[in-house]
N, C-alpha and C. Protein backbone atom coordinates (compact mmCIF):
# COMPACT_ATOMS: atom_id res chain seq x y z
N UNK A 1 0.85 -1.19 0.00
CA UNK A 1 0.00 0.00 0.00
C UNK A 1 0.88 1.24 0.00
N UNK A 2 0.17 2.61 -0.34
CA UNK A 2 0.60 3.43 -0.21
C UNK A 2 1.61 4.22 1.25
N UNK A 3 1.66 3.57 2.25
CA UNK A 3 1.79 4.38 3.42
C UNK A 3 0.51 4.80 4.32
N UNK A 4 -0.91 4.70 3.38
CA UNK A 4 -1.99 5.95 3.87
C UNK A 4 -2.68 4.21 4.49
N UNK A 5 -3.01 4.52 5.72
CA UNK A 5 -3.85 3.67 6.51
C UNK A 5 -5.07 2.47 5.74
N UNK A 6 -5.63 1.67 6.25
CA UNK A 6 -6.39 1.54 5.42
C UNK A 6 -8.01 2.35 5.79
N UNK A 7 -8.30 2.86 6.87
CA UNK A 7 -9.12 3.90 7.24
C UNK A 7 -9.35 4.80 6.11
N UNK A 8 -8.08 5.50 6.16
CA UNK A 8 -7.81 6.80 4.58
C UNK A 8 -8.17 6.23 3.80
N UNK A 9 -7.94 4.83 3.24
CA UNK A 9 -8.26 4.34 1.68
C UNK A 9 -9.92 4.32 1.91
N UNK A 10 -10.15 3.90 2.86
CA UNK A 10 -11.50 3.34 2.90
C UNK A 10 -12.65 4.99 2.71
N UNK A 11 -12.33 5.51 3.54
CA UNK A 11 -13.08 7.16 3.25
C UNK A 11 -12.81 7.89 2.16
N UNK A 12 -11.10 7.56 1.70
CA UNK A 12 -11.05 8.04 0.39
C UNK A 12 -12.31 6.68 -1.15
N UNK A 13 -12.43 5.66 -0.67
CA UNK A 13 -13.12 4.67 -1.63
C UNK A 13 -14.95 5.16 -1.51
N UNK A 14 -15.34 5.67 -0.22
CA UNK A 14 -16.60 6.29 0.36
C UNK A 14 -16.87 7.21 -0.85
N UNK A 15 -15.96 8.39 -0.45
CA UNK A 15 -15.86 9.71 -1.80
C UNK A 15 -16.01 9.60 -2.82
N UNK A 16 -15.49 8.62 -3.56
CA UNK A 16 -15.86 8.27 -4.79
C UNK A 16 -16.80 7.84 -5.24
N UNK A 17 -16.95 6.97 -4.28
CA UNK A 17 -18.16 6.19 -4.72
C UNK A 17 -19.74 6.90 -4.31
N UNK A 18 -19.31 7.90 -4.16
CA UNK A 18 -20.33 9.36 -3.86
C UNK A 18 -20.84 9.91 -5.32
N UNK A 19 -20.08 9.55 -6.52
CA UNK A 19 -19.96 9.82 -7.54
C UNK A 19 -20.76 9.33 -8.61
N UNK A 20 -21.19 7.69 -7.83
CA UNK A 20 -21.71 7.06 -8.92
C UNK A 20 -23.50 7.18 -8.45
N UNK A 21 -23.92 7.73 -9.75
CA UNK A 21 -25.63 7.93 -9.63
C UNK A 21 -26.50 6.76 -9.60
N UNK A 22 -27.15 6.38 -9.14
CA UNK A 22 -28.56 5.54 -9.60
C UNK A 22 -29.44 6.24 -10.43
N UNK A 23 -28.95 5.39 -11.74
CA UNK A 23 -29.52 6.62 -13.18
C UNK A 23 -31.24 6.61 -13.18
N UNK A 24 -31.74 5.89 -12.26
CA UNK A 24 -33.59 5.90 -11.98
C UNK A 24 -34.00 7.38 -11.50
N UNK A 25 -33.14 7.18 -10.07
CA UNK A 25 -33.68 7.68 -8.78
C UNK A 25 -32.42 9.19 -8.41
N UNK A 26 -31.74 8.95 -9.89
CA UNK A 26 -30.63 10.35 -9.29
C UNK A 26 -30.13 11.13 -8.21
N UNK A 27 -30.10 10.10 -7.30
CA UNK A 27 -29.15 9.63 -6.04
C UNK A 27 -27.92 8.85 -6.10
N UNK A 28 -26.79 9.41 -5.28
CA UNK A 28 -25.69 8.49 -5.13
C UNK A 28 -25.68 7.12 -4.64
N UNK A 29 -24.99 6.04 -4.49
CA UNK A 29 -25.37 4.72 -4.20
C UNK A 29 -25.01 4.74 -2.87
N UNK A 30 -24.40 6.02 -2.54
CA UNK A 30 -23.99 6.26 -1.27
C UNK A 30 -25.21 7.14 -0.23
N UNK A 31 -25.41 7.57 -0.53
CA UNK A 31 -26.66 8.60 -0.05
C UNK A 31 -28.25 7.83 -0.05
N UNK A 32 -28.25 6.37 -1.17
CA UNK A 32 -29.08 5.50 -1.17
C UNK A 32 -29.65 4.36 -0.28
N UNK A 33 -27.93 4.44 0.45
CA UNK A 33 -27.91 3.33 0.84
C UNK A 33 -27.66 2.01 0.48
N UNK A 34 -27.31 1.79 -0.49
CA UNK A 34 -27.06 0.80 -1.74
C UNK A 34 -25.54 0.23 -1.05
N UNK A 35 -24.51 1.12 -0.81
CA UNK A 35 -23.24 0.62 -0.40
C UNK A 35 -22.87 -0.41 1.44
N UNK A 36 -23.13 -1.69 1.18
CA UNK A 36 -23.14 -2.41 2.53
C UNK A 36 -21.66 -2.22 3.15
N UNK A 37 -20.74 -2.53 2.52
CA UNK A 37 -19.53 -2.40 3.26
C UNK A 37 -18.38 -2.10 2.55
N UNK A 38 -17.45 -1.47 2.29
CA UNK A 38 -16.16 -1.26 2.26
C UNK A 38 -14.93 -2.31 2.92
N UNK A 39 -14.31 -2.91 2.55
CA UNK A 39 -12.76 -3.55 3.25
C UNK A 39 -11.58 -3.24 2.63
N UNK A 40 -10.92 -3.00 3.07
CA UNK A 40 -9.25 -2.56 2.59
C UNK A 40 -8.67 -3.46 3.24
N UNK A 41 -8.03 -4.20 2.35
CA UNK A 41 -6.98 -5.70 2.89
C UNK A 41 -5.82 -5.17 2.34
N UNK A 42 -5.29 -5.96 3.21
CA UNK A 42 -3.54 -6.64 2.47
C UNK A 42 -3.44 -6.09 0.98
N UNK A 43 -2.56 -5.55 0.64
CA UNK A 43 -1.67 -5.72 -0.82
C UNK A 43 -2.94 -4.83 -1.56
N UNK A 44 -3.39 -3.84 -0.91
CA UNK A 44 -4.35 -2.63 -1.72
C UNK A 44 -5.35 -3.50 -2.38
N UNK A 45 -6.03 -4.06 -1.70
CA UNK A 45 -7.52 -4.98 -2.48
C UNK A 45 -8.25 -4.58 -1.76
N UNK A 46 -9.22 -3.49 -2.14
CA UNK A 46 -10.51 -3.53 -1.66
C UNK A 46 -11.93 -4.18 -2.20
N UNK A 47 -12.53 -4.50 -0.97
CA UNK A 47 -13.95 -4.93 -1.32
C UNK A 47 -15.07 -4.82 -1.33
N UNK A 48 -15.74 -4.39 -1.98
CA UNK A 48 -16.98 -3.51 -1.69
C UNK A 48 -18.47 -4.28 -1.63
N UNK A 49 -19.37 -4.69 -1.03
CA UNK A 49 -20.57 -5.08 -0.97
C UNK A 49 -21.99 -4.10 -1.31
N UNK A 50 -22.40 -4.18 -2.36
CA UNK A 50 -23.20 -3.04 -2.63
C UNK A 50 -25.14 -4.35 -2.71
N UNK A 51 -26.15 -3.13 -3.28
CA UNK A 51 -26.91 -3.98 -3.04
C UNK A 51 -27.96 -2.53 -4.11
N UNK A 52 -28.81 -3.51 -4.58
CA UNK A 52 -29.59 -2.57 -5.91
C UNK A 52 -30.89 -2.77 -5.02
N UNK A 53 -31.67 -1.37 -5.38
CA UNK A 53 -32.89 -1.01 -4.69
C UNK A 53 -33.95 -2.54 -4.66
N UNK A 54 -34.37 -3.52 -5.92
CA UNK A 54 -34.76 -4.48 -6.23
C UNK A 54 -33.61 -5.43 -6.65
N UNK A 55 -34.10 -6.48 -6.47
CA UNK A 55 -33.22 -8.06 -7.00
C UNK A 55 -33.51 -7.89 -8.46
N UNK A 56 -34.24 -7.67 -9.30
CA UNK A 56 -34.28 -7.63 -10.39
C UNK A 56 -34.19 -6.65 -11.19
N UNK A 57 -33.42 -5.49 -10.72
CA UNK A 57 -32.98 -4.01 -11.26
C UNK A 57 -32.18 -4.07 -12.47
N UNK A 58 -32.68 -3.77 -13.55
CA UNK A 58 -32.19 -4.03 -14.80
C UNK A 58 -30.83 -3.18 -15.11
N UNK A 59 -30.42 -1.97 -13.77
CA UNK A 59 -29.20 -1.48 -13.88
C UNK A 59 -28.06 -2.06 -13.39
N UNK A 60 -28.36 -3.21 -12.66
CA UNK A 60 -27.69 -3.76 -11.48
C UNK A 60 -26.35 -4.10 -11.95
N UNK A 61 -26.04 -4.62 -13.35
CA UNK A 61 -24.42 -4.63 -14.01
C UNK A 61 -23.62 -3.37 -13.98
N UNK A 62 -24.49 -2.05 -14.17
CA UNK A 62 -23.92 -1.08 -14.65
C UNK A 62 -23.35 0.01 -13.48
N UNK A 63 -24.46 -0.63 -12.69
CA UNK A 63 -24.17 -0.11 -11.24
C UNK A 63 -23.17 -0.60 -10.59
N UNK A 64 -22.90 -2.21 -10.48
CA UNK A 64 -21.78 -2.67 -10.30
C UNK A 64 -20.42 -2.69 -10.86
N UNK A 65 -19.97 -2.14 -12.36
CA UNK A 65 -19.19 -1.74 -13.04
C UNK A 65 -19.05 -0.14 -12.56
N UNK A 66 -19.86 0.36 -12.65
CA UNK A 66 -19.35 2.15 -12.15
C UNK A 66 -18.95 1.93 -10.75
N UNK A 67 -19.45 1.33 -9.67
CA UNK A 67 -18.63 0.83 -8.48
C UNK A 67 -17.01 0.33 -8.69
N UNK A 68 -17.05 -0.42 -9.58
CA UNK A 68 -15.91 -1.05 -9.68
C UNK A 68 -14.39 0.20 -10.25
N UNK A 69 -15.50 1.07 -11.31
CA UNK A 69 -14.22 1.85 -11.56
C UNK A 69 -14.08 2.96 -10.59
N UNK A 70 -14.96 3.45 -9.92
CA UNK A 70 -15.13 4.40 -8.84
C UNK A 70 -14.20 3.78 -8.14
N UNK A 71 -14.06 2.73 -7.72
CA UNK A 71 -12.80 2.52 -6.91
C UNK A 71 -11.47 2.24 -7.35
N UNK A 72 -11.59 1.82 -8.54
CA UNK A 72 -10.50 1.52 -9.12
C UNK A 72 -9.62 2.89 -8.83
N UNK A 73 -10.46 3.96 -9.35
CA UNK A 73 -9.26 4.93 -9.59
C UNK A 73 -8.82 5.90 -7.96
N UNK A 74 -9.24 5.17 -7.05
CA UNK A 74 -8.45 5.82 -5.63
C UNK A 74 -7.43 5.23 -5.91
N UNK A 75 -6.61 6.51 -5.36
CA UNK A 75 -4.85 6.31 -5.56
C UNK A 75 -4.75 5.31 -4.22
N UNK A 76 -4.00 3.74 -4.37
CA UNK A 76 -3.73 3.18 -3.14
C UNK A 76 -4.25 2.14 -3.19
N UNK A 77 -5.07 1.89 -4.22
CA UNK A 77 -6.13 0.64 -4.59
C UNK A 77 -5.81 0.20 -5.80
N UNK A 78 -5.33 -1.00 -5.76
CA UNK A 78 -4.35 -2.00 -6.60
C UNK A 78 -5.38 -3.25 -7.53
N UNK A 79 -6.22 -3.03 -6.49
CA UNK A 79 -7.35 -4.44 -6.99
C UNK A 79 -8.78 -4.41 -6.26
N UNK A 80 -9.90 -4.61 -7.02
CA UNK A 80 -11.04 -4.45 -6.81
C UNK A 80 -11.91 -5.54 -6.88
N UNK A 81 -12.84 -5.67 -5.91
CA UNK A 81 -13.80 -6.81 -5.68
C UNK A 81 -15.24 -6.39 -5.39
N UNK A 82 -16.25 -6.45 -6.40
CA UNK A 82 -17.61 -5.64 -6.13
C UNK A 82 -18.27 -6.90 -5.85
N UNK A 83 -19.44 -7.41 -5.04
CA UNK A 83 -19.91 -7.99 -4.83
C UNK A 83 -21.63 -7.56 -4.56
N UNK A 84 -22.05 -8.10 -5.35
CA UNK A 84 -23.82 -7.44 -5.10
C UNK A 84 -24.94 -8.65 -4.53
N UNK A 85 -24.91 -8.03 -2.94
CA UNK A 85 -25.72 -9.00 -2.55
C UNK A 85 -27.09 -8.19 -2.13
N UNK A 86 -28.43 -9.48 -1.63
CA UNK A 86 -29.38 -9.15 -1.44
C UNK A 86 -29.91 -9.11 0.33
N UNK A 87 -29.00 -9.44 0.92
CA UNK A 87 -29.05 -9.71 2.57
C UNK A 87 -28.19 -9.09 3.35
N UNK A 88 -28.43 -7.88 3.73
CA UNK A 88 -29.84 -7.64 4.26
C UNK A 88 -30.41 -7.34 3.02
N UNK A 89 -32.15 -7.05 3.13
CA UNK A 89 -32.68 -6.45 1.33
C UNK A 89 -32.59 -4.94 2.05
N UNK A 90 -32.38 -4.57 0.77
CA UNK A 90 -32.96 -3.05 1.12
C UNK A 90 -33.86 -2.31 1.13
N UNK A 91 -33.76 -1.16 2.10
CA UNK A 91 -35.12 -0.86 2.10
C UNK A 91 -34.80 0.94 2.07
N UNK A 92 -35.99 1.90 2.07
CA UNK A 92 -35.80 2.93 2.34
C UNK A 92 -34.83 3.52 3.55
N UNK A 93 -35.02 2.95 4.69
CA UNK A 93 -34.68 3.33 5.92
C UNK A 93 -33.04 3.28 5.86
N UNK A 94 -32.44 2.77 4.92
CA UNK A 94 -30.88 2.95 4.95
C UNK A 94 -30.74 4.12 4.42
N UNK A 95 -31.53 4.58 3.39
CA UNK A 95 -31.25 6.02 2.89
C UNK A 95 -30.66 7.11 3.50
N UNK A 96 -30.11 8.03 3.36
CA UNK A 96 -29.37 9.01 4.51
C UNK A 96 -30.67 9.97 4.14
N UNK A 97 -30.74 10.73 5.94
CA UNK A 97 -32.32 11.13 6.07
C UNK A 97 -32.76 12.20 4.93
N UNK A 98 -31.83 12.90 4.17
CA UNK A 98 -31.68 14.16 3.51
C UNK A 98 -33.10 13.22 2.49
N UNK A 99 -32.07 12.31 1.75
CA UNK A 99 -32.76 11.63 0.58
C UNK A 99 -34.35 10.43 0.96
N UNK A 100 -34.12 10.60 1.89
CA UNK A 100 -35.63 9.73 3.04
C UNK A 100 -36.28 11.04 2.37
N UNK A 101 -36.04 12.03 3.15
CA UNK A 101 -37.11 13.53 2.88
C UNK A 101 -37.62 13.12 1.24
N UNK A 102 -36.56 14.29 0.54
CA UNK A 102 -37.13 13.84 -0.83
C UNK A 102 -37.84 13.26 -0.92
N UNK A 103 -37.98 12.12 -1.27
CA UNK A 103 -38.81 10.72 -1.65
C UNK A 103 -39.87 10.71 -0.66
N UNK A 104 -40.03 11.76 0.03
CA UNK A 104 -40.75 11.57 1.13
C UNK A 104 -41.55 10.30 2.08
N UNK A 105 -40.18 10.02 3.13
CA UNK A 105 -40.70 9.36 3.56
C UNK A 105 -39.74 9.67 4.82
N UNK A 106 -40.47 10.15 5.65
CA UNK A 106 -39.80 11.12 7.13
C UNK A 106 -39.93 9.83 7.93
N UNK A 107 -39.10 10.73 9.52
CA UNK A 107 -38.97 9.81 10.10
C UNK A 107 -39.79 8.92 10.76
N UNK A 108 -39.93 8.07 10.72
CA UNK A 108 -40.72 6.89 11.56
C UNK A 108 -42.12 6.55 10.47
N UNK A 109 -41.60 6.99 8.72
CA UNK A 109 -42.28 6.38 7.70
C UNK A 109 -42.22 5.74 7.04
N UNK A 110 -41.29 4.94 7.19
CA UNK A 110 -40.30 4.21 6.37
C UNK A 110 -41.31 2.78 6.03
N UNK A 111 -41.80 2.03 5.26
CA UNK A 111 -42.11 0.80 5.23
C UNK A 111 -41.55 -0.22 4.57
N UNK A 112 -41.50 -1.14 4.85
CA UNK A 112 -40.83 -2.19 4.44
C UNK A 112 -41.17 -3.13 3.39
């Protein structure tokens, strides 16, 4: 790795991936809630767990490819692993509250 923690890589991999839209709902996958986890291992491989609004989201390749280069290009990240799972499913309530509003669905409206 670079020297830079893997913390730094990981908030610097966050940022980016701030970048990539959900071309439906023109929200970040980050602000969606879509992004489950981040890992920064050994030898600059990160791994990312993401997750599409539906199991049958006809963007779900494209979403996972713009993930993939969104991280690719943090300086410090050598190798990339996108993984799109359905567990937990998602739901509104991961949304960050800004984008809950929008879509209106305030707090303690969330349904499942």
């Amino acid at each position: 790795m670079t020297g830079r923690t893997k913390e730094e890589l990981r908030r610097d991999i966050l940022d980016s991936l701030r970048m990539v839209i959900d071309p439906e709902l023109g929200e970040s996958l980050v602000d969606l809630g879509l992004i489950y986890r981040i890992e920064v291992g050994d030898r600059a491989k990160a791994r990312v767990e993401m997750s599409t609004t539906t199991k049958g989201c006809p963007a779900a390749a494209y979403l996972r490819d713009a993930v993939h280069s969104a991280v690719s290009i943090v300086p410090g990240i050598e190798d990339v692993e996108v993984l799109l799972v359905y567990e937990p499913a998602w739901s509104p309530d991961l949304m960050a509250e800004t984008v809950r509003h929008r879509f209106g669905f305030g707090r303690g409206e969330v349904r499942r």
